[in-house]
N, C-alpha and C. Protein backbone atom coordinates (compact mmCIF):
# COMPACT_ATOMS: atom_id res chain seq x y z
N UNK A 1 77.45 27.83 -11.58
CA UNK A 1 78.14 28.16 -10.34
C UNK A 1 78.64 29.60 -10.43
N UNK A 2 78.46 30.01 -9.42
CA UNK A 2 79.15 31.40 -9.31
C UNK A 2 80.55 31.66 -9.35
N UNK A 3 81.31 32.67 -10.17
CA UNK A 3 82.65 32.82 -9.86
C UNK A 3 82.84 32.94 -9.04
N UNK A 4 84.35 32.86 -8.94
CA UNK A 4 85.25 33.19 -7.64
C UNK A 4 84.95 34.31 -7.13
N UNK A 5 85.22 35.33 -8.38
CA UNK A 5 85.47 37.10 -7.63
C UNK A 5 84.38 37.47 -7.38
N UNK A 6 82.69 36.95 -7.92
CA UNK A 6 81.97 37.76 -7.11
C UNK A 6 81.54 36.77 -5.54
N UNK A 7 82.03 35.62 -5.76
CA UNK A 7 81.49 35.06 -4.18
C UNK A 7 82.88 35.94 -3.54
N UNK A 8 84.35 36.15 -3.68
CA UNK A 8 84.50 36.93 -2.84
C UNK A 8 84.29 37.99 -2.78
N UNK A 9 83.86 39.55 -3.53
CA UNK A 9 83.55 40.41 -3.21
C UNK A 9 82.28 40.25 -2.29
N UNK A 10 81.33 39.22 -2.35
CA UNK A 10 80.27 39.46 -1.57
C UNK A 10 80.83 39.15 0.11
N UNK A 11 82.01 38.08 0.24
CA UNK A 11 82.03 38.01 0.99
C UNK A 11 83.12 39.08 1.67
N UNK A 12 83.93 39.78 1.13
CA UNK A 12 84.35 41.54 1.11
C UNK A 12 83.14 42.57 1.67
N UNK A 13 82.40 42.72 0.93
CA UNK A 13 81.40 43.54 1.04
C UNK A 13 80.75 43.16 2.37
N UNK A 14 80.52 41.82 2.89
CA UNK A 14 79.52 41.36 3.75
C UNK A 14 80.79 41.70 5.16
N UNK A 15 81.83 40.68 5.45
CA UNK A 15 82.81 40.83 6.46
C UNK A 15 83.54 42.15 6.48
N UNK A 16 83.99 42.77 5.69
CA UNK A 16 84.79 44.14 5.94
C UNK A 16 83.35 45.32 6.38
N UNK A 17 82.31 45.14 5.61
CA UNK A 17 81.31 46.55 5.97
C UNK A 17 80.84 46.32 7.59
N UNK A 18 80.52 45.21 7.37
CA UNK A 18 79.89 45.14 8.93
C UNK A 18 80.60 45.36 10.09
N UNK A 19 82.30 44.27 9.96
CA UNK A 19 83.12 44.66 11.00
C UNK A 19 83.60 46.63 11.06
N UNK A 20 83.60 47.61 9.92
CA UNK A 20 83.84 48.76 10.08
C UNK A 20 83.13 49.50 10.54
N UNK A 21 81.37 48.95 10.15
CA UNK A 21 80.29 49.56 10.56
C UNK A 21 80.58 50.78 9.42
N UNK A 22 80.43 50.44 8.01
CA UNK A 22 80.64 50.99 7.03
C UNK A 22 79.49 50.43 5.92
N UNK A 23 78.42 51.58 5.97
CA UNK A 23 76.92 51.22 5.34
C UNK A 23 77.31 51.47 3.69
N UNK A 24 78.51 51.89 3.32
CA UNK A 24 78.66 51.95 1.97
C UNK A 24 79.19 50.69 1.46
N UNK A 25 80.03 50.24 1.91
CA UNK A 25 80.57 48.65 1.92
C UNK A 25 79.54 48.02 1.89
N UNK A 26 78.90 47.68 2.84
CA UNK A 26 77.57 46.61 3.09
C UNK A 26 76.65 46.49 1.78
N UNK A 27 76.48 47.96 1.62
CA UNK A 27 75.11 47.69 0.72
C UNK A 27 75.57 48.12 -0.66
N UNK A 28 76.63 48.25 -1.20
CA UNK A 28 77.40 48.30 -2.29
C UNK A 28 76.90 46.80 -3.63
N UNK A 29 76.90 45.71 -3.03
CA UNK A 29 76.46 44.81 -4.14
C UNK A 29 75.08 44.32 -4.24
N UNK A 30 74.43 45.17 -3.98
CA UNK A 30 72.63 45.18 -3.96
C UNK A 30 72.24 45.68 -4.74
N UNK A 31 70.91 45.32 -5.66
CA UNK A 31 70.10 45.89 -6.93
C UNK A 31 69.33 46.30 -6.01
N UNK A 32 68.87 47.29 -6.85
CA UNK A 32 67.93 47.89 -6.63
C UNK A 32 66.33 47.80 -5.83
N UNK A 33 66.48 46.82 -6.61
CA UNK A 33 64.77 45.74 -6.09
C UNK A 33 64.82 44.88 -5.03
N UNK A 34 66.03 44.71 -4.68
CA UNK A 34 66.91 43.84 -3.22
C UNK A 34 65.40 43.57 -2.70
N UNK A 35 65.35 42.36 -2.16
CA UNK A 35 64.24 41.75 -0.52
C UNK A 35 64.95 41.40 0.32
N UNK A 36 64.79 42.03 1.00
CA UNK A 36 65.42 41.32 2.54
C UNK A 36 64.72 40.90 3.50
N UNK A 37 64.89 39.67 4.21
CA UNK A 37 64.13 38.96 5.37
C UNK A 37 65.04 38.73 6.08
N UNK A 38 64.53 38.87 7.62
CA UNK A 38 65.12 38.36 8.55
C UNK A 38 64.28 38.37 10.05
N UNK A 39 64.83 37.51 10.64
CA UNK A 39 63.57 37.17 11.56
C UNK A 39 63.58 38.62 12.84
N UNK A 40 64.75 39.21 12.58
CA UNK A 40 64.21 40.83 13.46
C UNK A 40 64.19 41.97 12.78
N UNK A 41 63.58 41.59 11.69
CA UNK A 41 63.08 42.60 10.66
C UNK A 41 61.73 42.97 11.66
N UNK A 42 60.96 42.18 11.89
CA UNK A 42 60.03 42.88 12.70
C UNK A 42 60.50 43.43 14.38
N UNK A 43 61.84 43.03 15.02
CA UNK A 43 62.00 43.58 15.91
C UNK A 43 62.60 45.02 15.67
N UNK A 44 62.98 45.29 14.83
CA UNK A 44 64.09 46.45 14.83
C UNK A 44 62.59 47.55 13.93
N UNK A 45 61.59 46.74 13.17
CA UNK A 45 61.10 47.70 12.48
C UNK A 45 59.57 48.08 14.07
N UNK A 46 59.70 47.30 14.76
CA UNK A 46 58.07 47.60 15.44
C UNK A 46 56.77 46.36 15.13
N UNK A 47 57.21 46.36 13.70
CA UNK A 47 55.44 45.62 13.08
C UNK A 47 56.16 44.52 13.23
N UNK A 48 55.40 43.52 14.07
CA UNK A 48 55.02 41.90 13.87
C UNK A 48 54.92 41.23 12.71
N UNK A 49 54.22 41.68 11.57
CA UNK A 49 53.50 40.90 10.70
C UNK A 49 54.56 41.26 9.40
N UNK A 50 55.51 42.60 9.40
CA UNK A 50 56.76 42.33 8.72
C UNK A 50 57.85 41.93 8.79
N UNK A 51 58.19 40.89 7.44
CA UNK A 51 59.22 40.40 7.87
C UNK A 51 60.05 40.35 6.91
N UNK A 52 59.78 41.86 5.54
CA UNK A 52 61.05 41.74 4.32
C UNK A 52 60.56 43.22 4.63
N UNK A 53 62.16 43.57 3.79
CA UNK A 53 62.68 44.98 3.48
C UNK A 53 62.58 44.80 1.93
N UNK A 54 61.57 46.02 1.02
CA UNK A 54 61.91 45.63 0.14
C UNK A 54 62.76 47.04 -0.54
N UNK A 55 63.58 46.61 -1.56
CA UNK A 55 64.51 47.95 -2.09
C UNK A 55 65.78 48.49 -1.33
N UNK A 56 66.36 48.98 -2.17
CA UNK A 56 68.09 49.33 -1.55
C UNK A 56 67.35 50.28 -0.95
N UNK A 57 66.87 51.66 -0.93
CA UNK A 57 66.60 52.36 0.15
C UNK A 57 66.66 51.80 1.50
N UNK A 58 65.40 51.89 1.14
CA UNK A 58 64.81 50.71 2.52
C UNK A 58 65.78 49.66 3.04
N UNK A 59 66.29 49.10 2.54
CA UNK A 59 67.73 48.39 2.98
C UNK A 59 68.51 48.99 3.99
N UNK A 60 68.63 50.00 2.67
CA UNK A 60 69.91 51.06 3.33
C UNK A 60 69.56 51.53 4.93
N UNK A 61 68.18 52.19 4.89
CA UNK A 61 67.58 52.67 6.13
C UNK A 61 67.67 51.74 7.23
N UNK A 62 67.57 50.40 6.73
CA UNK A 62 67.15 49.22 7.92
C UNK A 62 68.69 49.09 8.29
N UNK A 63 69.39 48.89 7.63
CA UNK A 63 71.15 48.16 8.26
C UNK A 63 71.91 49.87 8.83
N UNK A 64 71.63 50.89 8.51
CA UNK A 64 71.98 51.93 8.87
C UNK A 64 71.28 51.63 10.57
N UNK A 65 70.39 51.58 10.88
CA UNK A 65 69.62 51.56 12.20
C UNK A 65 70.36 50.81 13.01
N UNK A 66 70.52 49.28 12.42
CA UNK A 66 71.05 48.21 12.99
C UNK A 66 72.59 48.26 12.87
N UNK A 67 73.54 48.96 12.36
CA UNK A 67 74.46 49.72 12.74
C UNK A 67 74.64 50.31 14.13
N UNK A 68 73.92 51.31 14.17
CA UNK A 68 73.68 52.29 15.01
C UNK A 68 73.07 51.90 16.51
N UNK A 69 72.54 50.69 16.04
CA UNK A 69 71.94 49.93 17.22
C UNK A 69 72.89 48.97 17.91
N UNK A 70 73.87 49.21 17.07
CA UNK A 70 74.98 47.36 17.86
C UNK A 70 76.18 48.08 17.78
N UNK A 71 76.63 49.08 17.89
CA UNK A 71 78.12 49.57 17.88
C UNK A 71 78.84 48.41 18.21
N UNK A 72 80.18 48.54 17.87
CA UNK A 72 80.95 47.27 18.89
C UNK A 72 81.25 46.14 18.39
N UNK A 73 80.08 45.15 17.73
CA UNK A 73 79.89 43.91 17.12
C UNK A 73 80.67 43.67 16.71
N UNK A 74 81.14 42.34 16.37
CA UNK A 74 81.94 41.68 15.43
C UNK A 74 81.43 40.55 15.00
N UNK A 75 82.10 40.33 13.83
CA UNK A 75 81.92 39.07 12.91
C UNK A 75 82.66 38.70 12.26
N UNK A 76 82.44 37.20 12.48
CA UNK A 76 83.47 36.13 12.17
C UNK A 76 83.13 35.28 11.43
N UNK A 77 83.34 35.66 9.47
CA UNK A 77 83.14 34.62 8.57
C UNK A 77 83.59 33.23 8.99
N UNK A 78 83.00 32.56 9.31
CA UNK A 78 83.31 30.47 9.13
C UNK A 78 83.44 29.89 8.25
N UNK A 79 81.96 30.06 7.52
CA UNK A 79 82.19 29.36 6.21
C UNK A 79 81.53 29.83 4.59
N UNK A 80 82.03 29.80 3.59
CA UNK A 80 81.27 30.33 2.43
C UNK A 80 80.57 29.03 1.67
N UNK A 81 79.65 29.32 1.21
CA UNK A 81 79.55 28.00 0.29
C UNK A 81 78.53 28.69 -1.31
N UNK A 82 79.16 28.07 -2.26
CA UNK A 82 78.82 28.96 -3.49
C UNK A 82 77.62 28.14 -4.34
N UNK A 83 76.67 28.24 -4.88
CA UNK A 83 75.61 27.82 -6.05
C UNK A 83 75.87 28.27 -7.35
N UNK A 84 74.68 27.65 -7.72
CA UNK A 84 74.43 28.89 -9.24
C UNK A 84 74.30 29.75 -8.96
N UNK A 85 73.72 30.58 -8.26
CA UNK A 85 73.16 32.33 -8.15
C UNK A 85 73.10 32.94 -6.68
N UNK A 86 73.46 31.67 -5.89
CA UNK A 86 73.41 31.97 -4.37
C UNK A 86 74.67 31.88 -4.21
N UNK A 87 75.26 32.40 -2.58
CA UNK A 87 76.06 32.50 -2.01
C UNK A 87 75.51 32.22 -0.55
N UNK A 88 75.77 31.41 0.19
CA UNK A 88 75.62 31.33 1.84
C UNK A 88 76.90 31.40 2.90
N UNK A 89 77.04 32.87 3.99
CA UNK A 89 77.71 32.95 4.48
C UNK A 89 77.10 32.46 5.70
N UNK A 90 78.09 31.56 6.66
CA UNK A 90 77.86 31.45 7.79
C UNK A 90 79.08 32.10 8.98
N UNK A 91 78.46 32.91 9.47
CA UNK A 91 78.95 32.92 10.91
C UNK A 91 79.08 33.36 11.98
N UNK A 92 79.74 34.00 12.78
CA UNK A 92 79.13 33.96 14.29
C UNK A 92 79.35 35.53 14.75
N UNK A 93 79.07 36.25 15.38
CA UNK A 93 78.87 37.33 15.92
C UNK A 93 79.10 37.67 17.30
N UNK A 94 80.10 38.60 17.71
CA UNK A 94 80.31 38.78 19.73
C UNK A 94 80.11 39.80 19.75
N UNK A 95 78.90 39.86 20.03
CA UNK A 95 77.85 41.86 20.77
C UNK A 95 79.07 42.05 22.25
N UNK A 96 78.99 43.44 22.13
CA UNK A 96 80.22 43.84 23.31
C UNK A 96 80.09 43.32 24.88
N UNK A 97 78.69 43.21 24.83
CA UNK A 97 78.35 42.26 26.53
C UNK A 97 79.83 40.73 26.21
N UNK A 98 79.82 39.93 25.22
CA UNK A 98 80.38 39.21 25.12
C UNK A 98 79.45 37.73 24.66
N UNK A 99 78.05 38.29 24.14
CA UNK A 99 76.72 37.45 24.03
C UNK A 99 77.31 36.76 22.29
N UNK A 100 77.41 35.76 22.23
CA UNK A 100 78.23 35.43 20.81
C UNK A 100 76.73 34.44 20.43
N UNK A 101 76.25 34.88 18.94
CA UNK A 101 75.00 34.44 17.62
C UNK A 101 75.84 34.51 16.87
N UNK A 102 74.72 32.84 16.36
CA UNK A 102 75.77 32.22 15.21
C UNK A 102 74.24 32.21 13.82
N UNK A 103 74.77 32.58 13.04
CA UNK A 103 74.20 32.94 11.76
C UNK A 103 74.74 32.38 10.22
N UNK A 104 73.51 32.83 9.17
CA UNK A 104 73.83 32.27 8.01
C UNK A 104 73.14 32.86 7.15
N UNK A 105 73.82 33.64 6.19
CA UNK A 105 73.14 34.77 5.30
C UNK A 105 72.99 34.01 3.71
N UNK A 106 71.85 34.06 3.20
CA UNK A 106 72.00 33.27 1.97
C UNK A 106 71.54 34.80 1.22
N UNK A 107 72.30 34.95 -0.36
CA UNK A 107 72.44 36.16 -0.78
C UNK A 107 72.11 35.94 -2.26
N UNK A 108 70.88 35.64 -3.29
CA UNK A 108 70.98 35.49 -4.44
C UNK A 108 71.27 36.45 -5.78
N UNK A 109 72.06 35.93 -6.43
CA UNK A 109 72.50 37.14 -7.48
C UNK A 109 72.24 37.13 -8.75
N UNK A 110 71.57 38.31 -9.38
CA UNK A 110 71.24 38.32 -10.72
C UNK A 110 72.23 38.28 -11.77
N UNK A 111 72.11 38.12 -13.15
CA UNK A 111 73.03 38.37 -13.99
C UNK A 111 74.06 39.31 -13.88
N UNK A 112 73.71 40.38 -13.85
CA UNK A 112 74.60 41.57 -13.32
C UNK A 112 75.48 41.33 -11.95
N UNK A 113 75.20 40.36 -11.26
CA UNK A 113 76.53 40.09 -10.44
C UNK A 113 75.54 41.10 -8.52
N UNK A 114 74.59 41.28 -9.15
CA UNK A 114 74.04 42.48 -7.94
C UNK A 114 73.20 41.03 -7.21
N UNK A 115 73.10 41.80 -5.62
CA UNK A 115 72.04 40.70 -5.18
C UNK A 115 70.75 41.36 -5.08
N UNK A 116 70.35 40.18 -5.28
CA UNK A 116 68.17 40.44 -5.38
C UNK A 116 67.47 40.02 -4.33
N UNK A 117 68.45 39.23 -3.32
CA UNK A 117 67.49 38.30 -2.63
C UNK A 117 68.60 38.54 -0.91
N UNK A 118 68.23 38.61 0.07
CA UNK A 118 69.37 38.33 1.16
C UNK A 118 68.11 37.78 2.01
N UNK A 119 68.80 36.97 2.73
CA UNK A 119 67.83 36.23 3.64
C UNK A 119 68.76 35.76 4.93
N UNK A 120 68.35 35.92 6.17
CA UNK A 120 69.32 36.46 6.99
C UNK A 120 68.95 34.55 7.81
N UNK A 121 69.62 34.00 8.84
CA UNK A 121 69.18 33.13 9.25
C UNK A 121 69.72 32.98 10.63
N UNK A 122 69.33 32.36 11.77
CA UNK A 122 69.62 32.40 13.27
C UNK A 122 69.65 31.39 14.01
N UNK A 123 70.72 30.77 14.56
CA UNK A 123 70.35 29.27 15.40
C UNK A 123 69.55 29.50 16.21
N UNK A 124 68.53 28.66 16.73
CA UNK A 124 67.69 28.64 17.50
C UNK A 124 68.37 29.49 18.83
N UNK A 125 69.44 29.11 19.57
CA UNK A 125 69.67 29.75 20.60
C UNK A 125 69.84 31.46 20.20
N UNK A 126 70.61 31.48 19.36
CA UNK A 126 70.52 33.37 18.87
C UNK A 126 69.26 34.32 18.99
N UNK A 127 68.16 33.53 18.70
CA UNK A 127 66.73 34.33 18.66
C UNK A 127 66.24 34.66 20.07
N UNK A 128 66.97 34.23 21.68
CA UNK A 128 66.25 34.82 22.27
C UNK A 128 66.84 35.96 22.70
């Protein structure tokens, strides 16, 4: 099972960066080799047929965009739930129209406490 302090720094890192719109926060507990999926990985990138980010760069580049693309947003941790090496945050999001997606980020972590794996997730109603 994962400790305490890194399921909460992730969940620090995850709720404080995003609500500041602060790309140093966000991507602060990511290795290097990070994958990221998410099902508008291909909307925000153009290509259809991708659907992972791989590497903190590339990370960095993709949530910097999607920053920049959603000014405003907020998010509202619900719930944490901890594993051996995973962490899953769930929760909900109000874009400034007042359009509220509800979500669930599963985040796996290597020895070093860094994550390797983020995998983003969307209730069916959120995706249209």
């Amino acid at each position: 099972m994962l400790d305490d302090s890194t399921v909460t720094d992730l969940q620090r890192h995850w709720h404080d960066g995003w609500n500041a719109g602060d790309l140093a926060t966000i991507m602060a507990p990511f290795a290097a080799d990070v994958v990221f999926s998410s099902p508008f990985v291909p909307r925000l990138t153009g290509d259809p047929a991708k659907t992972t980010i791989d590497g903190h760069e590339a990370l960095r580049s993709y949530v910097d965009y999607a920053l920049r693309r959603t000014p405003g947003i907020r998010y509202t941790l619900e719930a944490t739930y901890a594993g051996t090496d995973t962490v899953v945050l769930v929760y909900s999001c109000v874009a400034p129209d007042g359009t509220v997606r509800r979500g669930a980020d599963t985040m796996r972590v290597d020895a070093a406490g860094k994550v390797v794996e983020w995998r983003c997730h969307y209730s069916r109603d959120s995706m249209a």
